[in-house]
Protein backbone atom coordinates (compact mmCIF):
# COMPACT_ATOMS: atom_id res chain seq x y z
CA UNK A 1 0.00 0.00 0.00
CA UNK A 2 2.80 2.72 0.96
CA UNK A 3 4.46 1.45 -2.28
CA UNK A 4 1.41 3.07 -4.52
CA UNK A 5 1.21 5.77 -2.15
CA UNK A 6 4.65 6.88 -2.85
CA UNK A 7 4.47 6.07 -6.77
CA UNK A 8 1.42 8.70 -6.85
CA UNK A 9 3.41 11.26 -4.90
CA UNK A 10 6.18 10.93 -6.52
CA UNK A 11 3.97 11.50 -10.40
CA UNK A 12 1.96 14.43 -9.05
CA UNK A 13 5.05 16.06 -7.82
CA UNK A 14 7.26 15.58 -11.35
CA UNK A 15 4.13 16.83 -12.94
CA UNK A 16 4.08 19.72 -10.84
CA UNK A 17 7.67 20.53 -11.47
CA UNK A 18 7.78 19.74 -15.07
CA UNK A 19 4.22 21.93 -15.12
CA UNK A 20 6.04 25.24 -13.58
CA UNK A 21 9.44 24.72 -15.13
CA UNK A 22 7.43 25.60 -18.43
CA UNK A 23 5.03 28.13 -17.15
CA UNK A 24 8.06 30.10 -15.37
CA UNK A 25 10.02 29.89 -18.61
CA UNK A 26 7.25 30.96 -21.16
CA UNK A 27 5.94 33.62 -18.91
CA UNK A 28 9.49 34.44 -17.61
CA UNK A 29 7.95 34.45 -13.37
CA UNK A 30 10.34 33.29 -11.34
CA UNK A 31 9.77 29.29 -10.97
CA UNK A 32 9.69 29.17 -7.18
CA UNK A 33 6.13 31.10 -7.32
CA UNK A 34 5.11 29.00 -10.39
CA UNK A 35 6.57 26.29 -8.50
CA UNK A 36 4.33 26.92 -4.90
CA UNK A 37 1.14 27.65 -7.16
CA UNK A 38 1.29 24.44 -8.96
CA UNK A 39 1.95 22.26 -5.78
CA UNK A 40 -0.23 19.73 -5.09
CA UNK A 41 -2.08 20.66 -1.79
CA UNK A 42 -4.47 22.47 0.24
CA UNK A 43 -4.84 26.40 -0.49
CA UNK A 44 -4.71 26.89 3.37
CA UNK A 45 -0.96 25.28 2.96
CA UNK A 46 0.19 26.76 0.17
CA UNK A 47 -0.36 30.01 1.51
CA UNK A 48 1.18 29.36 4.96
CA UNK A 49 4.62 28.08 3.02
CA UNK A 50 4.41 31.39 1.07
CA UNK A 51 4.52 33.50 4.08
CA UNK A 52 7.29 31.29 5.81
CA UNK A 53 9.13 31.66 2.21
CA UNK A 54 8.37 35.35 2.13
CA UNK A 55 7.34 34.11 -1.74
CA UNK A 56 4.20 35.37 -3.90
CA UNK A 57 2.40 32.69 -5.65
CA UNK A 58 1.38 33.01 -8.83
CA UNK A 59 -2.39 32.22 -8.34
């Protein structure tokens, strides 16, 4: 069970990455906002980690 647990973690996250690498580079934003807004997770979350980060996402 952890096995498909981590194999589903570990897709959403390289399509998150692989998602905001492209957005930040055809938009030229800088990738760590691109990066936090395409994040898989709650709102609530990605809002506290962009405070702690001092980073605007690009919502």
């Amino acid at each position: 069970m952890i096995e498909i647990l981590l194999v589903i973690f570990v897709i959403s996250l390289s399509v998150a990455l692989i998602g905001a690498l492209l957005v930040s580079w055809v938009l030229s934003i800088s990738f760590g906002k691109v990066l936090l807004a395409f994040a898989p997770g709650g709102m609530e979350a990605i809002l506290l980690i962009s405070v702690l980060l001092d980073i605007d996402p690009a919502l």
